[in-house]
Protein backbone atom coordinates (compact mmCIF):
# COMPACT_ATOMS: atom_id res chain seq x y z
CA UNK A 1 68.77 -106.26 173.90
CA UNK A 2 68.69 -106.17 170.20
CA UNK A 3 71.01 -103.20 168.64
CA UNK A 4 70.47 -100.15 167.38
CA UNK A 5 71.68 -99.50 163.91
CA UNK A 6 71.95 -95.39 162.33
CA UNK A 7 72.43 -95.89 158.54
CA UNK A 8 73.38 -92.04 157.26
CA UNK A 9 71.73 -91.73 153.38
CA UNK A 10 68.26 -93.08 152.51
CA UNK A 11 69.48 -93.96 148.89
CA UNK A 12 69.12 -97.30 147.47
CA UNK A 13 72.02 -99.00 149.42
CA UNK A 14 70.92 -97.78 152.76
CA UNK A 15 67.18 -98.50 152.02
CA UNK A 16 67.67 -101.93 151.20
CA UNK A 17 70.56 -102.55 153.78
CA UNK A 18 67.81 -101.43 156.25
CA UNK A 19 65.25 -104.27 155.06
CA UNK A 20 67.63 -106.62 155.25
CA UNK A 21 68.56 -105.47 159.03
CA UNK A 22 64.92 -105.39 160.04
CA UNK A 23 64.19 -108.85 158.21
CA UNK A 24 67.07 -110.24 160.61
CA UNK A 25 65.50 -108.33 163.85
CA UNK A 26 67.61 -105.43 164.41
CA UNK A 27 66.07 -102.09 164.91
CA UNK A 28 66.87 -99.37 162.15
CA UNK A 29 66.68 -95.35 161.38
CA UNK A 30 67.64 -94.20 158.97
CA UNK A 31 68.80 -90.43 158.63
CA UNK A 32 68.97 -88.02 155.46
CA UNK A 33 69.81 -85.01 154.53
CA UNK A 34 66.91 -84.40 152.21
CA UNK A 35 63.62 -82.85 153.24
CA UNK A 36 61.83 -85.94 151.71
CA UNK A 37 62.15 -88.55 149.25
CA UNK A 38 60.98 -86.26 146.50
CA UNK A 39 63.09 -83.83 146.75
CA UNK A 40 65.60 -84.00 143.90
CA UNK A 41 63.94 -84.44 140.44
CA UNK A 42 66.87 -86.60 138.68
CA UNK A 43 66.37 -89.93 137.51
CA UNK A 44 67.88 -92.36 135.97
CA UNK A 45 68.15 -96.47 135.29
CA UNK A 46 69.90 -98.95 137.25
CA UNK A 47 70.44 -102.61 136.23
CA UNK A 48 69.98 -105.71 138.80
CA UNK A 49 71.53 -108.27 137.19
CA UNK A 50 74.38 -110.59 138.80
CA UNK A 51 73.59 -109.53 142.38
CA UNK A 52 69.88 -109.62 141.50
CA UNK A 53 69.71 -113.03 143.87
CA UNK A 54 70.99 -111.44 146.40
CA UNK A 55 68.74 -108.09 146.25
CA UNK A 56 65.87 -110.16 146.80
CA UNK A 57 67.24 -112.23 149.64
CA UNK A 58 67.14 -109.25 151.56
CA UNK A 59 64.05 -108.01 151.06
CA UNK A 60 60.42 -108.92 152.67
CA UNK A 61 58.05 -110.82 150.29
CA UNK A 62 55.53 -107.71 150.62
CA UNK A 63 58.27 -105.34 149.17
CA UNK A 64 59.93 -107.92 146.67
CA UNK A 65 56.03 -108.02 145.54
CA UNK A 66 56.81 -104.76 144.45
CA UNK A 67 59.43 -104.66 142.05
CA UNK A 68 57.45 -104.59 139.00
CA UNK A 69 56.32 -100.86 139.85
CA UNK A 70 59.91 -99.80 139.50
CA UNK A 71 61.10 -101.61 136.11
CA UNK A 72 60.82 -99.68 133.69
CA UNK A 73 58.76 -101.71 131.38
CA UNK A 74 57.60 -104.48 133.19
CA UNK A 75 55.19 -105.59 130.27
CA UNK A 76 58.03 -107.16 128.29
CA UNK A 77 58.47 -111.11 127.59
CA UNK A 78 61.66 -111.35 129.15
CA UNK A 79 63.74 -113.34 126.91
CA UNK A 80 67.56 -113.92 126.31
CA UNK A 81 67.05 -111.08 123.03
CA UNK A 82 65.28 -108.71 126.12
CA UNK A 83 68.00 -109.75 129.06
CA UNK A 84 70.85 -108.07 127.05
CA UNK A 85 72.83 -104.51 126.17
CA UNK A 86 73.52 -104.69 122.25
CA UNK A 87 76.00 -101.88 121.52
CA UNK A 88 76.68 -100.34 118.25
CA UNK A 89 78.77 -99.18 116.02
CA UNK A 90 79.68 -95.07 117.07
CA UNK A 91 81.28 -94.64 113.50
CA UNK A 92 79.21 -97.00 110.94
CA UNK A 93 75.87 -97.34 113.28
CA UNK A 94 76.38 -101.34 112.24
CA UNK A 95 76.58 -103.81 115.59
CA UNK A 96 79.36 -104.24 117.49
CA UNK A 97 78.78 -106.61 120.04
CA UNK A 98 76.19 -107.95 122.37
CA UNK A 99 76.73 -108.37 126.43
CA UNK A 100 74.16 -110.80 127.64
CA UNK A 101 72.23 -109.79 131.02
CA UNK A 102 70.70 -113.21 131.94
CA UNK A 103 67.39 -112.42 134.33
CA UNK A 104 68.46 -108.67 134.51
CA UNK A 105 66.18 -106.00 134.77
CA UNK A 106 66.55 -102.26 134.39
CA UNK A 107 64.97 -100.28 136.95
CA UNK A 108 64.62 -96.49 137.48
CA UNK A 109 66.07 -95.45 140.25
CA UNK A 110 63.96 -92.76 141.38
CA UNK A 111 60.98 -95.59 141.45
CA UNK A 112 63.00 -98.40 143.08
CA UNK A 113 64.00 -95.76 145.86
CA UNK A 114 60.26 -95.54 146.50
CA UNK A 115 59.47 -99.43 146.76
CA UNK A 116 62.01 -100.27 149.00
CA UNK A 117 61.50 -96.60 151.50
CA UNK A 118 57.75 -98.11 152.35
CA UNK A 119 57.82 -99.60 155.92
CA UNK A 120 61.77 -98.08 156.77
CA UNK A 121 62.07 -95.15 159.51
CA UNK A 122 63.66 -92.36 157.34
CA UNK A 123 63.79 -89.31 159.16
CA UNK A 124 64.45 -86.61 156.79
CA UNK A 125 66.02 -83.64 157.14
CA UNK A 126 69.22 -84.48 158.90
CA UNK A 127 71.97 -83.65 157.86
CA UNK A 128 75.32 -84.93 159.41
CA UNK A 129 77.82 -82.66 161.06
CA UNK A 130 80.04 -84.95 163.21
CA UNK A 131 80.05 -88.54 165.18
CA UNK A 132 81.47 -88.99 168.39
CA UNK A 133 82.49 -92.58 169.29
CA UNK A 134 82.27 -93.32 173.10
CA UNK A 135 84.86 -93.53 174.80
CA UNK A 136 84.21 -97.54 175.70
CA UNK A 137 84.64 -99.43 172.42
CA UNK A 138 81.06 -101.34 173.25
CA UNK A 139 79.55 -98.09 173.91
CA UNK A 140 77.51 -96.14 171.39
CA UNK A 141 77.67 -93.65 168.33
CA UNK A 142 76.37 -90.29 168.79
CA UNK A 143 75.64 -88.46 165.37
CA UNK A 144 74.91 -84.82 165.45
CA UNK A 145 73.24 -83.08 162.82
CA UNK A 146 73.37 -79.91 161.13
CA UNK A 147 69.74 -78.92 163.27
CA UNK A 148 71.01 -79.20 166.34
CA UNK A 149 69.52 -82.59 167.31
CA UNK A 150 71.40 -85.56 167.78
CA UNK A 151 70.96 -89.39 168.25
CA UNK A 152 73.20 -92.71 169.68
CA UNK A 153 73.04 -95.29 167.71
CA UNK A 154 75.46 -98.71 168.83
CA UNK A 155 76.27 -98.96 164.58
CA UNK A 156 76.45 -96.36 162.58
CA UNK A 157 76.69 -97.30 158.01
CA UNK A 158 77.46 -94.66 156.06
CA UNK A 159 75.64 -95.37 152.72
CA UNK A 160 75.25 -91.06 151.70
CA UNK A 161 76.44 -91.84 148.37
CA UNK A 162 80.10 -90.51 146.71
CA UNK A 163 80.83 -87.29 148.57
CA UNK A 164 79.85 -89.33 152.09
CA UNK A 165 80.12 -87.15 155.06
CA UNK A 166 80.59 -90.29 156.91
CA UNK A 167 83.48 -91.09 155.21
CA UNK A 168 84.88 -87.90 155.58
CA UNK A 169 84.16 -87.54 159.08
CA UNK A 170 86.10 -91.43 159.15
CA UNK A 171 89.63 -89.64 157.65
CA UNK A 172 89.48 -86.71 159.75
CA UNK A 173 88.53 -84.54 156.32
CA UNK A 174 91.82 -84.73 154.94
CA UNK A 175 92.19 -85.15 151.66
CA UNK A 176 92.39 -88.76 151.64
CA UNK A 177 88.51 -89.43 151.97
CA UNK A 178 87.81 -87.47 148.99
CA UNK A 179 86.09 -88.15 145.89
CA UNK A 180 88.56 -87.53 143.17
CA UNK A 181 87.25 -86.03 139.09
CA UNK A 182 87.14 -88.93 136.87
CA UNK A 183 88.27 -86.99 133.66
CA UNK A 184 84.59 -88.55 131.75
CA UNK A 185 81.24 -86.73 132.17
CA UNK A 186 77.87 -87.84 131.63
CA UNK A 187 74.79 -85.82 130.48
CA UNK A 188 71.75 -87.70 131.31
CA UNK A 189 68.10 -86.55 129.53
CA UNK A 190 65.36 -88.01 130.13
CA UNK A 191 61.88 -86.91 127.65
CA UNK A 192 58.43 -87.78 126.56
CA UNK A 193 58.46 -87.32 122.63
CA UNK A 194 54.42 -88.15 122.85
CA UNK A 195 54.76 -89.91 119.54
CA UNK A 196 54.82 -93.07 118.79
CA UNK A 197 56.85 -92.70 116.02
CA UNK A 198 59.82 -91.72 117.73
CA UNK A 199 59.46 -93.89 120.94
CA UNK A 200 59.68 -96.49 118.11
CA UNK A 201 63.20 -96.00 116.99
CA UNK A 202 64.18 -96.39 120.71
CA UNK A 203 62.42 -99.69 121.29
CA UNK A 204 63.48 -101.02 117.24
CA UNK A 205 66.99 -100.94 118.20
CA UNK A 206 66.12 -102.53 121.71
CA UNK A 207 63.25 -102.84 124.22
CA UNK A 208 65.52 -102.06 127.16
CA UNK A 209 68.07 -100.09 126.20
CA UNK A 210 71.22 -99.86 123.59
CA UNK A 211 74.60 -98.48 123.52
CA UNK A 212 77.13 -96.79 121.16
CA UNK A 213 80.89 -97.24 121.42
CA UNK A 214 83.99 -96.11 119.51
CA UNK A 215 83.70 -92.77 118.42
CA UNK A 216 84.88 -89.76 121.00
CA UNK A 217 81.74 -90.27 123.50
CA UNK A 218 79.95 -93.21 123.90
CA UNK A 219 75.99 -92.73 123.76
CA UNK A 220 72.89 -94.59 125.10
CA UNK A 221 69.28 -94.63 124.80
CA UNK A 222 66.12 -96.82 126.40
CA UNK A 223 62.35 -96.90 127.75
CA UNK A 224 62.64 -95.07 130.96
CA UNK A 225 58.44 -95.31 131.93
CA UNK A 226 55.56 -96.95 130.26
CA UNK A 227 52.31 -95.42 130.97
CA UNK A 228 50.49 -97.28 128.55
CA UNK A 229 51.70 -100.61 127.06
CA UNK A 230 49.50 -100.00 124.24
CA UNK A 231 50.27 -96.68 123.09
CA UNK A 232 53.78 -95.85 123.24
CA UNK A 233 53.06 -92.27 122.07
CA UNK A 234 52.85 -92.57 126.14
CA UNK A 235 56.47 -93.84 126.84
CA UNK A 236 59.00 -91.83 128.27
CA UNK A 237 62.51 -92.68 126.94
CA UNK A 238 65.85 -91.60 128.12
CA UNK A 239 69.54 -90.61 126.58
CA UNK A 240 72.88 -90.94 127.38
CA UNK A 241 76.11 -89.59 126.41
CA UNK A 242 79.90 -89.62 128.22
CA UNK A 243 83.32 -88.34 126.69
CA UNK A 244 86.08 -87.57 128.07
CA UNK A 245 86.70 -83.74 129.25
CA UNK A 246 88.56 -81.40 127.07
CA UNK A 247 87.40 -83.40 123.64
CA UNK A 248 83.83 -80.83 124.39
CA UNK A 249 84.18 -77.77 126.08
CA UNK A 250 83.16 -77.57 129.52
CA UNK A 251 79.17 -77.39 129.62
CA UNK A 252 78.27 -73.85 131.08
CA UNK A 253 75.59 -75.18 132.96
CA UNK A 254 75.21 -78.95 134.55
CA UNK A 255 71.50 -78.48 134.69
CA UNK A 256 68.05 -77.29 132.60
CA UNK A 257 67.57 -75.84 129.70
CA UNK A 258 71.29 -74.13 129.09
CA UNK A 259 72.56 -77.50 129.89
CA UNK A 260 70.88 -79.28 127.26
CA UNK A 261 71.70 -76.41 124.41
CA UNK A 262 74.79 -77.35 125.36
CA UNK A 263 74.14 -80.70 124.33
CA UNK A 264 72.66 -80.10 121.16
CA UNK A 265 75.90 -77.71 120.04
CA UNK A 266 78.08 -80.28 120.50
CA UNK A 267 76.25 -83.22 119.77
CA UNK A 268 75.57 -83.21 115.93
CA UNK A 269 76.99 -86.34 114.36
CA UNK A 270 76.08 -89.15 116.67
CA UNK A 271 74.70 -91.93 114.45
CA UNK A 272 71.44 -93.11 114.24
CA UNK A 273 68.85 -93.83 116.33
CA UNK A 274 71.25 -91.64 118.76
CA UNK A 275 71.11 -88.45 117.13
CA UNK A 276 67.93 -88.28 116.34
CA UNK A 277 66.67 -88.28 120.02
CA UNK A 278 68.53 -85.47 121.08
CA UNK A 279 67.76 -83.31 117.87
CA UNK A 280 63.84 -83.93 118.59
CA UNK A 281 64.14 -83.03 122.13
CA UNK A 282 62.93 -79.26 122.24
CA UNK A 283 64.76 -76.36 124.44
CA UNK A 284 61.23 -74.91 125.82
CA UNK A 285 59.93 -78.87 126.44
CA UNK A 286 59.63 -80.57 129.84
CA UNK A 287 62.84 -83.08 128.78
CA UNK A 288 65.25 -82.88 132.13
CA UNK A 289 68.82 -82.50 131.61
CA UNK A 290 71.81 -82.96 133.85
CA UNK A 291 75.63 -83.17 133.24
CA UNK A 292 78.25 -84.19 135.86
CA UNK A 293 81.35 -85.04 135.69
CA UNK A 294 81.25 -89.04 137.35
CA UNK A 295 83.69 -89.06 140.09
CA UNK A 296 85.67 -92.03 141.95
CA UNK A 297 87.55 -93.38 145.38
CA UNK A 298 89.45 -96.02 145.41
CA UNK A 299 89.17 -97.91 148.74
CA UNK A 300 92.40 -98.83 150.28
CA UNK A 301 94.32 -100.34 153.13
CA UNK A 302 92.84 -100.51 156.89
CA UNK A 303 90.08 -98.50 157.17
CA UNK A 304 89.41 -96.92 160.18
CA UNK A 305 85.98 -98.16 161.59
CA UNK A 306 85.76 -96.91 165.46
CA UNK A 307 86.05 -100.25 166.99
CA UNK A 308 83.76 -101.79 164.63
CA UNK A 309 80.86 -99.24 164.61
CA UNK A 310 81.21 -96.70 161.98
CA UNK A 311 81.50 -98.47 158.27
CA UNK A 312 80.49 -97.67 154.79
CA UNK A 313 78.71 -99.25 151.76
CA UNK A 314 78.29 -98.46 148.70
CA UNK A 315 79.12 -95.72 146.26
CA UNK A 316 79.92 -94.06 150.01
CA UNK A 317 82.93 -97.25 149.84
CA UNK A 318 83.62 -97.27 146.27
CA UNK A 319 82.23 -94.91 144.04
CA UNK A 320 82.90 -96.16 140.54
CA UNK A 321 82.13 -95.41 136.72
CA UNK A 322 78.28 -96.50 135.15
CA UNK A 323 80.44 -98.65 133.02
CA UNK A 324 79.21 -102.74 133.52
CA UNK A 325 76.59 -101.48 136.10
CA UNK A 326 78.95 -102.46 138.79
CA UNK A 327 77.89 -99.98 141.01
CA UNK A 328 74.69 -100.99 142.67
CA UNK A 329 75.85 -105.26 142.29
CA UNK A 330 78.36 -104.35 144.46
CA UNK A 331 76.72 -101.84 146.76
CA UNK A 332 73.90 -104.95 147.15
CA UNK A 333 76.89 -107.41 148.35
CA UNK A 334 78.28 -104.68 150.90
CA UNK A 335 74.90 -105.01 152.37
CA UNK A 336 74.44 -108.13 152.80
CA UNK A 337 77.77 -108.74 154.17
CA UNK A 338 76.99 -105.78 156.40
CA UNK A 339 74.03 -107.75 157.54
CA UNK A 340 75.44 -111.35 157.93
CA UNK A 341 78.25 -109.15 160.39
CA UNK A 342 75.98 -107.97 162.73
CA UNK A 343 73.78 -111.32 163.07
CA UNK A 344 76.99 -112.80 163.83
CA UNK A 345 77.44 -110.15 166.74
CA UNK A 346 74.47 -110.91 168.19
CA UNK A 347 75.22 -110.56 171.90
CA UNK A 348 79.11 -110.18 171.16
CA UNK A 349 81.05 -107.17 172.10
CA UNK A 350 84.32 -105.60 172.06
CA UNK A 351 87.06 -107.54 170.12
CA UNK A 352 84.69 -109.46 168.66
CA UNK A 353 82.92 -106.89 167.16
CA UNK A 354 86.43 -105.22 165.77
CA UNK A 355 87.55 -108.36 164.32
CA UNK A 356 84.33 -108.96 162.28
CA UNK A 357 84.27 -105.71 161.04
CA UNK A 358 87.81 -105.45 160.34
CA UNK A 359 87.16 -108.69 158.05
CA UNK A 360 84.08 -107.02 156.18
CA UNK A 361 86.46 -103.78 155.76
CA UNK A 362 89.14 -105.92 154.75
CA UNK A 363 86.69 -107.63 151.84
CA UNK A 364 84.96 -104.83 150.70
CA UNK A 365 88.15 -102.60 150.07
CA UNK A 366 89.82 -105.46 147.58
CA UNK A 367 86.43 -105.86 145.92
CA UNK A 368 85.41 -102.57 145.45
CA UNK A 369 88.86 -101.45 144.84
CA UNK A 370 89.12 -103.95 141.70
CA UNK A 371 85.70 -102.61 140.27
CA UNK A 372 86.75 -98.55 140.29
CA UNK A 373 89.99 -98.95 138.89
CA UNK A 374 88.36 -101.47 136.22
CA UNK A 375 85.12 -99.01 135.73
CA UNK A 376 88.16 -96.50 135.00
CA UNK A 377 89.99 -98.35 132.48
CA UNK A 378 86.11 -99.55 130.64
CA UNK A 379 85.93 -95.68 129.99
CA UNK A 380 89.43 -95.53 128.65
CA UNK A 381 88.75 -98.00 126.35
CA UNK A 382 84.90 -97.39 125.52
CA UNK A 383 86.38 -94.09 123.49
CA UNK A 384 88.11 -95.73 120.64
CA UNK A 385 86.77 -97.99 118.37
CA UNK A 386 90.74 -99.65 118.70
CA UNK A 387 90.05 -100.18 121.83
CA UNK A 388 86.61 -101.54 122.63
CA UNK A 389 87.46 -104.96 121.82
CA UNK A 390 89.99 -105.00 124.92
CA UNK A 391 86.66 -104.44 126.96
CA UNK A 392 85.44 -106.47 129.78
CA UNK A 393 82.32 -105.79 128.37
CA UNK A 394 82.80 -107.51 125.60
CA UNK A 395 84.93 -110.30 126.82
CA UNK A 396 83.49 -110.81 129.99
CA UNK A 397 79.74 -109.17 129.55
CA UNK A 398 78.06 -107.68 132.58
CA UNK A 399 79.64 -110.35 135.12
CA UNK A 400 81.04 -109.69 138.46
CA UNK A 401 84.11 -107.83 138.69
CA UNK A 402 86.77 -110.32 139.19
């Protein structure tokens, strides 16, 4: 009988873990707390770059087919000068240095989520309130939800993102499973200018995207959609700014329109093509704004996985900085190892089943450890021009966290 498997969070890592299980012939449901897949407005890009061979291993030919309708210009010749981050200069606006992306491709996250939810049970609009192990290590899962329904599942991945209610439900909600305040924030804007003029200085200083480093926030900018490769008065474009808390002070609002004044009265000498974005950006426009402060966990020691059912993936396992675009590379490698675990259960039960999952546990919390506490010390340095040539970044590029 082929297993059951409950993944809890129908975000990007739970999506794509579930192709990979259904490629491999397991049956799959997945469960969110959203009412659908539309239901939050906030986007923003995502780069597949080192674990890009491994994204598409999991993934049917009809859905790989696909990709294309979530890069966000997918028109581009994409050549060594394209498959790169340049970053400038945050005091002179010169170059700084360059951190090649070799066959990356920056993707918005709101469209990839839609490519890869076509052919996956999602069923939306359950939220999780508890699990309940059986008693019998090889029996199943239940998960209740906050409607009152429940279901058994015999694995249960816990892929709902940094403040995971699966991990918390894993420590008991003690303090231990908690996300903890990074000290950085990150406003995120995405806007359509509707000229081409200013779309322009975007794509000049790159046709992807480009970075600022060294002054007290580091800033970025890029082509979030292309409507029309022929008339970029049709592009939307996106900007990005993190500092460090207390250099600002705290944003009244992490949302809207008060959130982006906010921006603009403490944004004002960002150097050039930077600045200029956010000062064209109008309050009463359709631009949409959102600050956070980005937030961490630092896997550690034996995590407790009920037997071998109950695990976790992703920014649910490791939530990390944006810094490298570590994140979703490693998030892709927790689910493939997820899958490769349970086809080599197939049919195994019991200590078997503990022992392989205490191994995947046991591999995800050193790598994902590594890449939070190194997406910590990125920001550190990112702030001060000093500093930024201690950088992984720029000694190491984009590469896997090692």
């Amino acid at each position: 009988m082929c297993s059951h498997v409950a993944i809890v969070g129908a975000g990007l890592t739970g999506l794509l873990t579930a192709h990979g299980l259904k490629k491999a012939g397991f049956n799959v449901t997945v469960y969110d707390a959203e009412t659908s897949l539309n239901a939050r407005p906030r986007d923003w890009t995502i780069v597949l770059h080192w674990a890009l061979p491994t994204f598409k291993k999991l993934l049917p030919p009809h859905i790989l087919d696909n990709l294309p309708q979530a890069i966000c210009n997918p028109n581009l010749d994409f050549t060594p000068e394209v498959e790169c981050l340049p970053a400038i200069n945050g005091k002179t606006g010169g170059p700084l240095f360059t951190s090649p992306m070799p066959g990356s491709r920056r993707v918005s996250r709101q469209r990839l989520r839609k490519v890869l939810a076509e052919g996956i049970d999602v069923q939306w609009g359950k939220k999780l309130v508890g699990l309940q192990p059986d008693a019998n290590p090889d029996g199943p899962v239940v998960l209740s939800f906050e409607d009152g329904t429940s279901a058994a599942a015999d694995y249960v991945l816990g892929t709902d993102g940094p403040g995971s209610k699966v991990r918390d439900l894993l420590f008991g909600g003690t303090e231990a499973g908690k996300v903890k305040p990074s000290g950085f924030l990150i406003a995120t804007l995405i806007m359509k200018h509707g000229d081409k003029e200013k779309v322009e200085a975007v794509v000049k200083a790159h046709p992807v995207a480009t970075v600022l480093m060294g002054s007290n926030s580091v800033g970025g900018i890029g082509v979030m959609y292309v409507d029309d490769p022929e008339d970029k008065s049709t592009w939307t474009t996106f900007w990005v700014k993190i500092w460090r808390r207390g250099v600002f002070p705290d944003p009244p609002a992490h949302y809207g329109k008060d959130a982006l004044a906010y921006l603009k009265d403490t944004t004002t000498d960002l150097v050039e093509p930077f600045q200029s974005q956010l000062d064209w950006t109008p309050l009463d426009g359709d631009a949409v704004c959102f600050i956070d402060e980005m937030k961490t966990w630092e896997p550690a020691g034996t995590l407790e996985s009920h037997a071998g059912r109950v695990v976790l993936a992703g920014d649910a396992a490791h939530p990390m900085l944006v810094y490298r675009g570590q994140g979703f590379q490693h998030a892709i490698l927790d689910a493939d190892n997820y899958v490769d675990a349970l086809v080599k259960l197939r049919g195994v039960a019991g200590a078997g089943r503990e022992e392989v999952f205490a191994k995947y546990n046991e591999e995800m919390v050193e790598r994902g450890a590594k890449a939070v506490v190194q997406s910590l010390k990125e920001a550190e340095l990112s702030m001060d021009l000093e500093s930024v040539s201690k950088m992984l970044m720029v000694r190491q590029g984009h590469g896997k966290s090692t």
